[in-house]
C-alpha atoms as a PDB file:
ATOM      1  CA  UNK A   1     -19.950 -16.198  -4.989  1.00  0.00           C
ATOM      2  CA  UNK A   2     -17.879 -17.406  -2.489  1.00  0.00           C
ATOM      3  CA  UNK A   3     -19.771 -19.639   0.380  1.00  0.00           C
ATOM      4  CA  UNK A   4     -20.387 -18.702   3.995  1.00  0.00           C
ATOM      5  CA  UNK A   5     -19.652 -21.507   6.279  1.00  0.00           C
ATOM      6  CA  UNK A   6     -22.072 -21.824   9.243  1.00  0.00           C
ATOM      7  CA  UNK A   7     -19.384 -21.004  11.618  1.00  0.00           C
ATOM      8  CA  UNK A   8     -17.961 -17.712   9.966  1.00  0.00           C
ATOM      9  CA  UNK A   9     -22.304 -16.781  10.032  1.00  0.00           C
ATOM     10  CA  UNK A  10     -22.120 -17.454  13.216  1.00  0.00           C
ATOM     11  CA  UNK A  11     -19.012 -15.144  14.360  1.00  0.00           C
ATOM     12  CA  UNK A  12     -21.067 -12.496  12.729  1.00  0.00           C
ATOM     13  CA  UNK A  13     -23.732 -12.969  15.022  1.00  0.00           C
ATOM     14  CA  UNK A  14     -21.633 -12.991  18.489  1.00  0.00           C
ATOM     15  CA  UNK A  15     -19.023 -10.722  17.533  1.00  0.00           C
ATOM     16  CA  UNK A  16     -20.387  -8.570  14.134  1.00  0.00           C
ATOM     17  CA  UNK A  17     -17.453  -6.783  12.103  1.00  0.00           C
ATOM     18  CA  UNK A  18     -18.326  -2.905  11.376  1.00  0.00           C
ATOM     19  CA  UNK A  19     -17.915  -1.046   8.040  1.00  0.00           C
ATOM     20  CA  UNK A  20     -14.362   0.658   8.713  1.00  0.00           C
ATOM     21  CA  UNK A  21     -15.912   3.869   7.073  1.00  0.00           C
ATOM     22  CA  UNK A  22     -19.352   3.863   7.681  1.00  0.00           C
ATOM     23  CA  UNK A  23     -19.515   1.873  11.070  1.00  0.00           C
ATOM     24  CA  UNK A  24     -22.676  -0.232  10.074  1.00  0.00           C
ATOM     25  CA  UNK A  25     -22.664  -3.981  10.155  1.00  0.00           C
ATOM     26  CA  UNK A  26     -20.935  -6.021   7.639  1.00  0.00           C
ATOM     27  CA  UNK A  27     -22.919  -8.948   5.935  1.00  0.00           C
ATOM     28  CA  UNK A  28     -20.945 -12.166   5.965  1.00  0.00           C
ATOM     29  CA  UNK A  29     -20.312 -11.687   1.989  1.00  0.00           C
ATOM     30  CA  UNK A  30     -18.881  -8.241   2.686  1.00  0.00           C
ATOM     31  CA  UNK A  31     -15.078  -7.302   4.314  1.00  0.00           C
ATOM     32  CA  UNK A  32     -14.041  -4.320   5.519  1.00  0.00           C
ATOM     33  CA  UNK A  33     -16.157  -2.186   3.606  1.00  0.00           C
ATOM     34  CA  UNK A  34     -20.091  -2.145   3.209  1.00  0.00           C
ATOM     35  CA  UNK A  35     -21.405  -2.642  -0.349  1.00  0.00           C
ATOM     36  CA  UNK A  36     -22.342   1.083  -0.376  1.00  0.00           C
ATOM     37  CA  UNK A  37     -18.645   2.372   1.246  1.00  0.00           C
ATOM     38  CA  UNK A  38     -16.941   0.125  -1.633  1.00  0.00           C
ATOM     39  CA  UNK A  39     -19.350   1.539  -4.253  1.00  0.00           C
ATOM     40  CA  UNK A  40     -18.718   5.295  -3.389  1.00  0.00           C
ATOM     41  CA  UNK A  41     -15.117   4.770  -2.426  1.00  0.00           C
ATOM     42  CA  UNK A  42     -13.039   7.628  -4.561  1.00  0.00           C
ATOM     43  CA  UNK A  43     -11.307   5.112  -7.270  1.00  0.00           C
ATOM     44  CA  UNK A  44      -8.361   6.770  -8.497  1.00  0.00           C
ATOM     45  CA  UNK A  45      -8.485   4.605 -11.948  1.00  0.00           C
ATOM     46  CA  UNK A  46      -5.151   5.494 -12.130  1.00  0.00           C
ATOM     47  CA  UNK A  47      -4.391   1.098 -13.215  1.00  0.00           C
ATOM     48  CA  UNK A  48      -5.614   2.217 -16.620  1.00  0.00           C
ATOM     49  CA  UNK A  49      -2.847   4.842 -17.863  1.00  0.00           C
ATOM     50  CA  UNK A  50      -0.271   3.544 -15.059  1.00  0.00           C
ATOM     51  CA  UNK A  51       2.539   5.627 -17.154  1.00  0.00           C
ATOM     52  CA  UNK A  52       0.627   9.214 -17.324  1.00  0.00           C
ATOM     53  CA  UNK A  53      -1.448   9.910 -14.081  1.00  0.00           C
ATOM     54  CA  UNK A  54      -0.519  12.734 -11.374  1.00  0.00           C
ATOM     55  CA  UNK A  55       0.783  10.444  -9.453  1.00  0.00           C
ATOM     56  CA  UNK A  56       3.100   8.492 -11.846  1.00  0.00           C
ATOM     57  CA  UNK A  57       4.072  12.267 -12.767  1.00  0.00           C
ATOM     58  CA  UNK A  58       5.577  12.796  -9.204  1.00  0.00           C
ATOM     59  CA  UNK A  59       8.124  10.455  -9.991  1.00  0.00           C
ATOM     60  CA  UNK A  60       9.003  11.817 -13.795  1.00  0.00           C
ATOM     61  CA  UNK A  61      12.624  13.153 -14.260  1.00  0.00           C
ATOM     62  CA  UNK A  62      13.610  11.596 -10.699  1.00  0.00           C
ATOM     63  CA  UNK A  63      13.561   7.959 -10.799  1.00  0.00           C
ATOM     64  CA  UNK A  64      13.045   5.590 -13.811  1.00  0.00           C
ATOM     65  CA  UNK A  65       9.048   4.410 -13.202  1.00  0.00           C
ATOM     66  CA  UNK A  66       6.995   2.070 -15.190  1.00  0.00           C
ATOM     67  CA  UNK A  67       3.851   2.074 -13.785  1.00  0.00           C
ATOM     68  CA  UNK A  68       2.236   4.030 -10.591  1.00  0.00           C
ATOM     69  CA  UNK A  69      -0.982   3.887  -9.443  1.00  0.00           C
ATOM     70  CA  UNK A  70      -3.372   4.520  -5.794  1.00  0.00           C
ATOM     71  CA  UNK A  71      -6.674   2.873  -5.387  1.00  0.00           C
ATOM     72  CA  UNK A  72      -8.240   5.949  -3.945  1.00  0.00           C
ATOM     73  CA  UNK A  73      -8.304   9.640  -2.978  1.00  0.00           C
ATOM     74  CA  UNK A  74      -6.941  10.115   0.263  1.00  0.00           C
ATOM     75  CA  UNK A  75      -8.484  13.356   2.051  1.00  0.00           C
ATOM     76  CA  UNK A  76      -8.317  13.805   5.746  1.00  0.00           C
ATOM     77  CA  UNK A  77     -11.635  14.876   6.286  1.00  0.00           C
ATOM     78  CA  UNK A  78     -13.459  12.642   4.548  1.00  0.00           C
ATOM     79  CA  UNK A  79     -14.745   8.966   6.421  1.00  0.00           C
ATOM     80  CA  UNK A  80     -12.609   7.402   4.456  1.00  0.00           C
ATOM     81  CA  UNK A  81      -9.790   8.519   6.404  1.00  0.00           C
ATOM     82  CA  UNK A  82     -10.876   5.429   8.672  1.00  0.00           C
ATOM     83  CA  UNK A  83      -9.627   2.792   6.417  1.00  0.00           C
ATOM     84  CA  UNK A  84      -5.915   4.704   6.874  1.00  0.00           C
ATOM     85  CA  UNK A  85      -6.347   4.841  10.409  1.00  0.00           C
ATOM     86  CA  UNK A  86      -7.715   2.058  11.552  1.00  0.00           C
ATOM     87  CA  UNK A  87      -4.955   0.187   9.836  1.00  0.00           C
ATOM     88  CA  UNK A  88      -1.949   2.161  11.417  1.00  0.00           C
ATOM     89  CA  UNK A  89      -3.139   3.303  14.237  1.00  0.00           C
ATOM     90  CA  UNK A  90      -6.084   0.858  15.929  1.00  0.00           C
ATOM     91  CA  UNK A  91      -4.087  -2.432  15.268  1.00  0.00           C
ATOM     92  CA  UNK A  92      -6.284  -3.599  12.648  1.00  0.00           C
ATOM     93  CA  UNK A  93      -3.615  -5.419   9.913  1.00  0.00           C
ATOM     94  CA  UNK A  94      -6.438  -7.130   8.553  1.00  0.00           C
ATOM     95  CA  UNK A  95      -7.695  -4.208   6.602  1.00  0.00           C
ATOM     96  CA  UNK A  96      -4.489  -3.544   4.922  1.00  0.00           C
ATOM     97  CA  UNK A  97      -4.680  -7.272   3.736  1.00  0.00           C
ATOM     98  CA  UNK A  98      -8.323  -7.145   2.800  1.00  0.00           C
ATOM     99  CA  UNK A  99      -7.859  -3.934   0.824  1.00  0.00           C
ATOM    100  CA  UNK A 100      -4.871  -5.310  -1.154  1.00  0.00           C
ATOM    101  CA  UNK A 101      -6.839  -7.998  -2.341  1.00  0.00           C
ATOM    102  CA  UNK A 102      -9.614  -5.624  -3.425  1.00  0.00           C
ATOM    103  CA  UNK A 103      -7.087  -3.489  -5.258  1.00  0.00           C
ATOM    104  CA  UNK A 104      -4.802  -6.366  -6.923  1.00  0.00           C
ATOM    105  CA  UNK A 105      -8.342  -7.776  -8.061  1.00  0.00           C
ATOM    106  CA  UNK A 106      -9.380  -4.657  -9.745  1.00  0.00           C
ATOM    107  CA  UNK A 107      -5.947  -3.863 -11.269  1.00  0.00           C
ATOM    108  CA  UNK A 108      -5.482  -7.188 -11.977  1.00  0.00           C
ATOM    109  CA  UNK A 109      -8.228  -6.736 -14.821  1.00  0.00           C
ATOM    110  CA  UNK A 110      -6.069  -3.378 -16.077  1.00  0.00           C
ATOM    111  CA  UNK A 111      -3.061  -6.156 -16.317  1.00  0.00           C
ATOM    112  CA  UNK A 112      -1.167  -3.512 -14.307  1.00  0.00           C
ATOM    113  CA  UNK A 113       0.900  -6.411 -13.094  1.00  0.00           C
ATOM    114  CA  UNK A 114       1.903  -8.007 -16.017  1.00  0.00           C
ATOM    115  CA  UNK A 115       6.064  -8.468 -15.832  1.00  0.00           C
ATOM    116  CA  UNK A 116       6.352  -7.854 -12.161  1.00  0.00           C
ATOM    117  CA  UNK A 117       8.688 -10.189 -10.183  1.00  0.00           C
ATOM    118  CA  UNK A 118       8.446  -9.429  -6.756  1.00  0.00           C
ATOM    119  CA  UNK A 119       6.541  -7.640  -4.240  1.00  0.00           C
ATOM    120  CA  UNK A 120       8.762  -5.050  -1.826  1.00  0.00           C
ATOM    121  CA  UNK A 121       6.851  -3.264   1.115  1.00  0.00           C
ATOM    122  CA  UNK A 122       8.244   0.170   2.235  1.00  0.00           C
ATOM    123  CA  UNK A 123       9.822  -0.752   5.845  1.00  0.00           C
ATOM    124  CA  UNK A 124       9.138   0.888   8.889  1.00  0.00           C
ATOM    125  CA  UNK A 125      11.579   1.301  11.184  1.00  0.00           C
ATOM    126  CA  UNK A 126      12.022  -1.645  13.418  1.00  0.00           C
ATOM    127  CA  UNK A 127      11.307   0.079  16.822  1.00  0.00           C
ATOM    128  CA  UNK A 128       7.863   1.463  14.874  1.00  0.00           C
ATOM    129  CA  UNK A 129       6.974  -2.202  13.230  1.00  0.00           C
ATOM    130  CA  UNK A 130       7.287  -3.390  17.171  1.00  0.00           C
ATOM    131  CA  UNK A 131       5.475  -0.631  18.793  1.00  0.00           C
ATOM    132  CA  UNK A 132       2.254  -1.524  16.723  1.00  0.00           C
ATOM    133  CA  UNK A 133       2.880  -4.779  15.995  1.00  0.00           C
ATOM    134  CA  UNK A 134       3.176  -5.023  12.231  1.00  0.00           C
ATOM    135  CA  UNK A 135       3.985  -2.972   9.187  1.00  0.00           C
ATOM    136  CA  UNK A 136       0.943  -1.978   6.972  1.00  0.00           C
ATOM    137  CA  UNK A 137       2.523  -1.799   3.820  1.00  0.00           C
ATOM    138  CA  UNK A 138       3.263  -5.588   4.207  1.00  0.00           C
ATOM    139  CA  UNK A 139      -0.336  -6.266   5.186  1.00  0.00           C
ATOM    140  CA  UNK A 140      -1.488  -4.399   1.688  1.00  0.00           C
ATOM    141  CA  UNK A 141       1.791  -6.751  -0.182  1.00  0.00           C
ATOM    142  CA  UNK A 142       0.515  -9.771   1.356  1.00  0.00           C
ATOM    143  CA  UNK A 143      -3.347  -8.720   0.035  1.00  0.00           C
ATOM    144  CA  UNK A 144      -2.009  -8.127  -3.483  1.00  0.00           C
ATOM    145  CA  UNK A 145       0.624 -11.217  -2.938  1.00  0.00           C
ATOM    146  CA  UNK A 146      -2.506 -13.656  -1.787  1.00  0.00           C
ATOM    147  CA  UNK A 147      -4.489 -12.304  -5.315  1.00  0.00           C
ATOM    148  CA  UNK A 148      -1.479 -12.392  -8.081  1.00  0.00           C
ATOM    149  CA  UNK A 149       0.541 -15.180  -6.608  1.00  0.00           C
ATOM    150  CA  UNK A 150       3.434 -12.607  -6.429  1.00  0.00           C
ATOM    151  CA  UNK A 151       5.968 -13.336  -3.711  1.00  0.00           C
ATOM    152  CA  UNK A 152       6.999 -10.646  -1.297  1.00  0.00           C
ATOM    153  CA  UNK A 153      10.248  -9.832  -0.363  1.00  0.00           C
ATOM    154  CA  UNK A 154      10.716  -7.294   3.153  1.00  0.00           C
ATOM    155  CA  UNK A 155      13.999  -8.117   4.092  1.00  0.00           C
ATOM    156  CA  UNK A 156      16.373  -6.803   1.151  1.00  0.00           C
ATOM    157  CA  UNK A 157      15.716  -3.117   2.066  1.00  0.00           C
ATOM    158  CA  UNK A 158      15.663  -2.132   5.837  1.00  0.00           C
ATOM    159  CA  UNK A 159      14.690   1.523   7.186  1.00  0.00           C
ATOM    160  CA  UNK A 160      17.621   2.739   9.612  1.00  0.00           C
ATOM    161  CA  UNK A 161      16.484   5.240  11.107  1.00  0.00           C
ATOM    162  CA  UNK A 162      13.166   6.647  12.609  1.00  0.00           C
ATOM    163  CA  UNK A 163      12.162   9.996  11.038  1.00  0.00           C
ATOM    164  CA  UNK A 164       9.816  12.521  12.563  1.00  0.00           C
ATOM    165  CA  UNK A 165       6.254  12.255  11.402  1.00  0.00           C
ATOM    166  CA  UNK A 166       5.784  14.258   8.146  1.00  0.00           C
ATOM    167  CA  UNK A 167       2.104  14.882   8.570  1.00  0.00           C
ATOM    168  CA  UNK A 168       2.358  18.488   8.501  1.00  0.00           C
ATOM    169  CA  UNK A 169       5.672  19.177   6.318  1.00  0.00           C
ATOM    170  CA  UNK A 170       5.795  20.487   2.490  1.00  0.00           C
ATOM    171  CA  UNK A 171       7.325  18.922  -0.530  1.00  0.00           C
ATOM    172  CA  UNK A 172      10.761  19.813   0.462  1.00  0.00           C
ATOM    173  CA  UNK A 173      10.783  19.342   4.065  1.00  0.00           C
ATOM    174  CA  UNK A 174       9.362  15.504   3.513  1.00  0.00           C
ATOM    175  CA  UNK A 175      12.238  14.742   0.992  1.00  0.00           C
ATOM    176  CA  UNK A 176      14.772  16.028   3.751  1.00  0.00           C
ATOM    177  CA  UNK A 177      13.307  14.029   6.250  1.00  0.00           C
ATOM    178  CA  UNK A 178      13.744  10.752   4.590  1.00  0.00           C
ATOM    179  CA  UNK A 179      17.088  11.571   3.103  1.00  0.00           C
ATOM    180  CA  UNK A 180      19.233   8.559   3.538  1.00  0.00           C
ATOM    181  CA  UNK A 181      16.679   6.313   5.493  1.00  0.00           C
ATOM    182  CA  UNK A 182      16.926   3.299   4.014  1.00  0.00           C
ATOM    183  CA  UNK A 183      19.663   0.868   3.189  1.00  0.00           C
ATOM    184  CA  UNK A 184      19.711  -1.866   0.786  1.00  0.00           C
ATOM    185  CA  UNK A 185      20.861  -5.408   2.940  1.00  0.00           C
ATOM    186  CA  UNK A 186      20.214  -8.169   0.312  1.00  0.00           C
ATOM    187  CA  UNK A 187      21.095  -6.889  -3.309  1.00  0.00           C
ATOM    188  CA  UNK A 188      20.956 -10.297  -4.787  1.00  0.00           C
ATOM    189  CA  UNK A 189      16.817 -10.411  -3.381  1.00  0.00           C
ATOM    190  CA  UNK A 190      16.258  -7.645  -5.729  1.00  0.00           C
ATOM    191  CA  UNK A 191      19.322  -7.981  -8.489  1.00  0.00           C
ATOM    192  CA  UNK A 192      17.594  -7.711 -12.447  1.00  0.00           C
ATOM    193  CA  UNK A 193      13.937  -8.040 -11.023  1.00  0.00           C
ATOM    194  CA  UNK A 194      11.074  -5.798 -11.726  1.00  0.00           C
ATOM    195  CA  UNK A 195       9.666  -4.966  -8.623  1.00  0.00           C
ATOM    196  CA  UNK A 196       6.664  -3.312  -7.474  1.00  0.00           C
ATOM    197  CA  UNK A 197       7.247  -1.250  -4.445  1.00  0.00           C
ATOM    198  CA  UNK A 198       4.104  -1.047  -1.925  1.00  0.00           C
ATOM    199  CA  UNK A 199       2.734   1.817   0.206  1.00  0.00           C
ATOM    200  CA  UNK A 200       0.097   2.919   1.989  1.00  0.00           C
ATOM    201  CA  UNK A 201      -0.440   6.163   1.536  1.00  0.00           C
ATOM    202  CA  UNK A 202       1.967   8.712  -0.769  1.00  0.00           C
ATOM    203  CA  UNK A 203       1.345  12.670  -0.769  1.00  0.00           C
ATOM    204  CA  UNK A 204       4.599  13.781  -2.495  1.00  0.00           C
ATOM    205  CA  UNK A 205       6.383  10.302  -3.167  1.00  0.00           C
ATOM    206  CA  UNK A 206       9.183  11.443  -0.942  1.00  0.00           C
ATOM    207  CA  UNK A 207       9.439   7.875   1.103  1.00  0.00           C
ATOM    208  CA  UNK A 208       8.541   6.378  -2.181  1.00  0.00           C
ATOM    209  CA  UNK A 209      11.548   8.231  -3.917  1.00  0.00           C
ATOM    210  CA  UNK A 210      14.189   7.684  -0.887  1.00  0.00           C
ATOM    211  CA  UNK A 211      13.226   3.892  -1.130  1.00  0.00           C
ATOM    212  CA  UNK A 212      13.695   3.285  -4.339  1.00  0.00           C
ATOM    213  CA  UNK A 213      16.958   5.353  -5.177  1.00  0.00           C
ATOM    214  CA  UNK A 214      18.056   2.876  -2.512  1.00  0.00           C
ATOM    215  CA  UNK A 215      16.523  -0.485  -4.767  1.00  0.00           C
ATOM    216  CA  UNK A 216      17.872   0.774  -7.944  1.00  0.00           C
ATOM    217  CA  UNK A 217      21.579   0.560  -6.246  1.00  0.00           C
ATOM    218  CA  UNK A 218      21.102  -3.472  -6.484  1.00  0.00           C
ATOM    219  CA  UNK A 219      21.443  -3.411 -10.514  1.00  0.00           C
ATOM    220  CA  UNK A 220      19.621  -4.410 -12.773  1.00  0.00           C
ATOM    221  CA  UNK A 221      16.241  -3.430 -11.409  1.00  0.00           C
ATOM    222  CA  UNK A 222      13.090  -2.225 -12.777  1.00  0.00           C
ATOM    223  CA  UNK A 223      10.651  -0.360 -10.689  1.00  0.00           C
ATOM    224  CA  UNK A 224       6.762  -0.039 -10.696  1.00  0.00           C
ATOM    225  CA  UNK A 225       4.937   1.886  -7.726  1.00  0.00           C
ATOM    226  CA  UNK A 226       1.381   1.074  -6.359  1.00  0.00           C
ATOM    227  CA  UNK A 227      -0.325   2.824  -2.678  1.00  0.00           C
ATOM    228  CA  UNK A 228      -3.498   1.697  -1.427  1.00  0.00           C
ATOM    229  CA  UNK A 229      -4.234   5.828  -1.548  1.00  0.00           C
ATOM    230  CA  UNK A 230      -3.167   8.951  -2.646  1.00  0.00           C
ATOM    231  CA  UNK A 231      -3.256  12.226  -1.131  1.00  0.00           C
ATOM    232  CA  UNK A 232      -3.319  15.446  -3.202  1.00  0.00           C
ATOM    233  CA  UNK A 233      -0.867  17.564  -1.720  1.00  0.00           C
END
Protein backbone atom coordinates (compact mmCIF):
# COMPACT_ATOMS: atom_id res chain seq x y z
CA UNK A 1 0.00 0.00 0.00
CA UNK A 2 1.33 3.04 -0.99
CA UNK A 3 2.26 5.60 2.07
CA UNK A 4 0.52 8.83 2.98
CA UNK A 5 2.94 11.52 3.74
CA UNK A 6 1.90 13.83 6.62
CA UNK A 7 1.57 16.68 4.31
CA UNK A 8 -0.71 15.07 1.52
CA UNK A 9 -3.00 13.99 5.17
CA UNK A 10 -2.91 17.18 5.84
CA UNK A 11 -4.25 18.78 2.38
CA UNK A 12 -7.07 16.43 3.01
CA UNK A 13 -7.93 18.05 6.04
CA UNK A 14 -7.86 21.90 4.78
CA UNK A 15 -8.94 21.36 1.40
CA UNK A 16 -10.75 17.52 1.24
CA UNK A 17 -11.08 16.07 -2.47
CA UNK A 18 -14.82 14.74 -3.19
CA UNK A 19 -15.80 11.42 -4.86
CA UNK A 20 -16.34 12.73 -8.59
CA UNK A 21 -19.52 10.43 -8.63
CA UNK A 22 -20.75 10.20 -5.37
CA UNK A 23 -19.58 13.64 -3.87
CA UNK A 24 -18.48 12.15 -0.41
CA UNK A 25 -15.01 12.64 0.93
CA UNK A 26 -12.09 10.85 -0.39
CA UNK A 27 -9.71 9.04 2.16
CA UNK A 28 -6.09 9.89 1.51
CA UNK A 29 -5.59 6.16 0.02
CA UNK A 30 -8.45 6.80 -2.40
CA UNK A 31 -8.38 9.18 -5.91
CA UNK A 32 -11.03 10.27 -7.70
CA UNK A 33 -13.35 7.68 -6.89
CA UNK A 34 -14.59 6.35 -3.38
CA UNK A 35 -13.90 2.66 -2.66
CA UNK A 36 -17.66 2.01 -3.14
CA UNK A 37 -17.95 4.32 -6.69
CA UNK A 38 -14.78 2.19 -7.98
CA UNK A 39 -16.39 -1.07 -6.77
CA UNK A 40 -19.82 -0.49 -8.53
CA UNK A 41 -18.34 1.36 -11.46
CA UNK A 42 -19.92 -0.51 -14.78
CA UNK A 43 -16.52 -2.44 -15.97
CA UNK A 44 -16.87 -3.10 -19.49
CA UNK A 45 -14.27 -6.22 -19.24
CA UNK A 46 -13.97 -5.69 -22.65
CA UNK A 47 -9.45 -6.08 -21.97
CA UNK A 48 -10.26 -9.78 -21.89
CA UNK A 49 -11.56 -10.60 -25.59
CA UNK A 50 -10.04 -7.14 -26.96
CA UNK A 51 -10.66 -8.71 -30.67
CA UNK A 52 -14.58 -9.72 -30.23
CA UNK A 53 -16.50 -7.17 -27.98
CA UNK A 54 -19.32 -4.64 -29.34
CA UNK A 55 -17.13 -2.23 -29.35
CA UNK A 56 -14.12 -3.77 -31.21
CA UNK A 57 -17.13 -4.83 -33.63
CA UNK A 58 -17.79 -1.09 -34.53
CA UNK A 59 -14.65 -0.99 -36.17
CA UNK A 60 -14.92 -4.59 -38.17
CA UNK A 61 -14.89 -4.32 -42.05
CA UNK A 62 -13.79 -0.48 -41.73
CA UNK A 63 -10.41 -0.19 -40.40
CA UNK A 64 -7.83 -2.97 -39.64
CA UNK A 65 -8.15 -3.21 -35.45
CA UNK A 66 -6.28 -5.37 -33.10
CA UNK A 67 -7.57 -4.76 -29.96
CA UNK A 68 -10.50 -2.28 -28.59
CA UNK A 69 -11.62 -1.93 -25.38
CA UNK A 70 -13.66 0.95 -22.74
CA UNK A 71 -13.29 0.73 -19.05
CA UNK A 72 -16.92 1.41 -18.45
CA UNK A 73 -20.54 1.93 -19.54
CA UNK A 74 -21.13 5.33 -20.35
CA UNK A 75 -24.97 6.34 -19.77
CA UNK A 76 -26.02 9.90 -19.39
CA UNK A 77 -28.19 9.51 -16.64
CA UNK A 78 -26.39 7.63 -14.49
CA UNK A 79 -23.75 9.53 -11.65
CA UNK A 80 -21.24 8.32 -13.41
CA UNK A 81 -21.72 10.75 -16.02
CA UNK A 82 -19.62 13.01 -13.50
CA UNK A 83 -16.36 11.42 -14.12
CA UNK A 84 -17.00 12.54 -18.11
CA UNK A 85 -17.93 15.84 -17.11
CA UNK A 86 -16.00 16.91 -14.64
CA UNK A 87 -13.05 16.12 -16.82
CA UNK A 88 -14.20 18.15 -19.98
CA UNK A 89 -16.16 20.47 -18.77
CA UNK A 90 -15.17 21.66 -14.89
CA UNK A 91 -11.34 21.85 -15.66
CA UNK A 92 -10.49 18.93 -13.72
CA UNK A 93 -7.43 17.12 -16.02
CA UNK A 94 -6.51 15.32 -13.08
CA UNK A 95 -9.27 12.82 -13.34
CA UNK A 96 -8.53 11.90 -16.83
CA UNK A 97 -4.92 11.11 -15.54
CA UNK A 98 -6.05 9.32 -12.42
CA UNK A 99 -8.51 7.18 -14.37
CA UNK A 100 -5.89 6.13 -16.98
CA UNK A 101 -3.82 4.81 -14.44
CA UNK A 102 -6.73 2.84 -12.95
CA UNK A 103 -7.55 1.45 -16.37
CA UNK A 104 -3.83 0.70 -17.74
CA UNK A 105 -3.46 -1.10 -14.21
CA UNK A 106 -6.38 -3.31 -14.69
CA UNK A 107 -5.72 -4.04 -18.40
CA UNK A 108 -2.35 -4.25 -17.77
CA UNK A 109 -3.14 -7.70 -15.95
CA UNK A 110 -5.32 -8.76 -19.36
CA UNK A 111 -1.72 -7.97 -21.16
CA UNK A 112 -3.92 -5.87 -23.47
CA UNK A 113 -0.79 -3.89 -24.09
CA UNK A 114 1.56 -6.29 -24.99
CA UNK A 115 3.31 -5.07 -28.59
CA UNK A 116 2.15 -1.52 -28.39
CA UNK A 117 4.71 1.20 -29.32
CA UNK A 118 3.30 4.36 -28.73
CA UNK A 119 0.55 6.14 -27.16
CA UNK A 120 -1.57 8.72 -29.67
CA UNK A 121 -4.39 10.91 -28.01
CA UNK A 122 -7.33 11.95 -30.31
CA UNK A 123 -6.63 15.91 -30.74
CA UNK A 124 -8.94 18.51 -30.14
CA UNK A 125 -8.95 21.26 -32.09
CA UNK A 126 -6.49 23.84 -31.02
CA UNK A 127 -8.95 26.77 -30.35
CA UNK A 128 -10.99 23.91 -28.06
CA UNK A 129 -7.58 22.51 -26.24
CA UNK A 130 -7.10 26.52 -25.36
CA UNK A 131 -10.55 27.35 -24.39
CA UNK A 132 -10.39 24.68 -21.51
CA UNK A 133 -7.03 24.48 -21.05
CA UNK A 134 -6.02 20.94 -21.94
CA UNK A 135 -7.09 17.98 -23.98
CA UNK A 136 -8.59 15.01 -21.97
CA UNK A 137 -7.66 12.32 -24.07
CA UNK A 138 -3.98 13.28 -23.32
CA UNK A 139 -4.70 13.44 -19.60
CA UNK A 140 -6.16 9.59 -19.87
CA UNK A 141 -2.57 8.82 -22.37
CA UNK A 142 -0.47 10.33 -19.84
CA UNK A 143 -2.46 8.01 -16.93
CA UNK A 144 -1.92 4.88 -19.02
CA UNK A 145 1.70 6.37 -20.22
CA UNK A 146 2.73 6.99 -16.27
CA UNK A 147 1.48 2.97 -15.60
CA UNK A 148 3.06 1.03 -18.84
CA UNK A 149 6.03 3.24 -19.41
CA UNK A 150 4.55 3.82 -22.95
CA UNK A 151 5.55 7.13 -24.49
CA UNK A 152 2.94 9.42 -25.95
CA UNK A 153 3.08 11.01 -29.04
CA UNK A 154 0.22 14.24 -29.72
CA UNK A 155 1.88 16.02 -32.25
CA UNK A 156 1.98 13.61 -35.44
CA UNK A 157 -1.82 13.93 -35.99
CA UNK A 158 -3.45 17.45 -35.59
CA UNK A 159 -7.40 18.13 -35.76
CA UNK A 160 -8.02 21.04 -38.42
CA UNK A 161 -10.99 21.94 -38.00
CA UNK A 162 -13.65 22.44 -35.19
CA UNK A 163 -16.79 20.32 -35.77
CA UNK A 164 -20.18 20.96 -34.24
CA UNK A 165 -20.88 19.01 -31.10
CA UNK A 166 -22.29 15.54 -32.00
CA UNK A 167 -24.14 15.00 -28.78
CA UNK A 168 -27.39 14.60 -30.32
CA UNK A 169 -26.55 13.22 -34.00
CA UNK A 170 -27.02 9.41 -35.30
CA UNK A 171 -24.51 7.03 -36.70
CA UNK A 172 -24.40 8.72 -39.98
CA UNK A 173 -24.62 12.25 -39.16
CA UNK A 174 -21.42 11.79 -36.59
CA UNK A 175 -19.31 10.13 -39.41
CA UNK A 176 -20.19 13.26 -41.68
CA UNK A 177 -19.28 15.54 -39.15
CA UNK A 178 -15.79 14.40 -38.69
CA UNK A 179 -15.18 13.67 -42.32
CA UNK A 180 -11.77 14.93 -43.12
CA UNK A 181 -10.88 16.45 -39.61
CA UNK A 182 -7.73 15.41 -39.04
CA UNK A 183 -4.44 15.53 -40.82
CA UNK A 184 -1.44 13.52 -40.33
CA UNK A 185 1.82 16.26 -39.71
CA UNK A 186 4.65 13.87 -38.62
CA UNK A 187 4.42 10.44 -40.57
CA UNK A 188 7.81 9.35 -39.49
CA UNK A 189 6.31 9.73 -35.40
CA UNK A 190 4.00 7.03 -36.32
CA UNK A 191 5.82 5.14 -39.52
CA UNK A 192 5.73 0.88 -38.78
CA UNK A 193 4.59 1.41 -35.05
CA UNK A 194 1.71 -0.19 -33.36
CA UNK A 195 -0.10 2.37 -31.79
CA UNK A 196 -2.82 2.58 -29.43
CA UNK A 197 -5.10 5.42 -30.13
CA UNK A 198 -6.78 7.08 -26.86
CA UNK A 199 -10.28 8.50 -26.23
CA UNK A 200 -12.49 9.46 -23.89
CA UNK A 201 -15.59 8.55 -24.64
CA UNK A 202 -16.74 6.62 -28.19
CA UNK A 203 -20.61 6.05 -29.04
CA UNK A 204 -20.27 5.04 -32.73
CA UNK A 205 -16.33 5.20 -33.24
CA UNK A 206 -16.89 7.89 -35.80
CA UNK A 207 -13.88 10.31 -34.37
CA UNK A 208 -12.18 7.09 -33.63
CA UNK A 209 -12.59 5.93 -37.37
CA UNK A 210 -11.79 9.55 -39.02
CA UNK A 211 -8.54 9.49 -36.83
CA UNK A 212 -7.23 6.58 -37.64
CA UNK A 213 -7.93 6.33 -41.52
CA UNK A 214 -5.77 9.43 -41.14
CA UNK A 215 -2.73 7.25 -38.95
CA UNK A 216 -2.88 4.37 -41.23
CA UNK A 217 -1.78 6.92 -44.23
CA UNK A 218 1.84 7.01 -42.39
CA UNK A 219 2.64 3.20 -43.48
CA UNK A 220 3.39 0.69 -41.87
CA UNK A 221 1.13 1.09 -38.88
CA UNK A 222 -0.76 -1.11 -36.68
CA UNK A 223 -3.67 0.12 -34.73
CA UNK A 224 -5.23 -0.86 -31.29
CA UNK A 225 -8.16 1.36 -29.76
CA UNK A 226 -8.82 1.92 -25.96
CA UNK A 227 -11.67 4.87 -24.34
CA UNK A 228 -11.89 5.44 -20.80
CA UNK A 229 -15.94 4.70 -21.63
CA UNK A 230 -18.29 3.56 -23.93
CA UNK A 231 -21.63 4.64 -24.74
CA UNK A 232 -24.26 2.28 -26.22
CA UNK A 233 -25.70 4.07 -28.95
Amino acid sequence: MKKISLWQRLLDLLAPRLCVVCGRRLSPTERVLCASCNMHLPRTGFQFDAWDNILARLFWGIIPVERAAALFYYEASSRNSNILYDLKYHDHPEIGKEMGCLMACEFAEAGFFGGIDLIVPVPLARSRERHRGYNQSRCIAEGIGSVTGLPVCDHAVRRIVFEKSQTQMGRRERQENVADVFRLVDADAVHGRHLLLVDDVVTTGATMTACARELLTAGGVRLSLLSLAYAKS
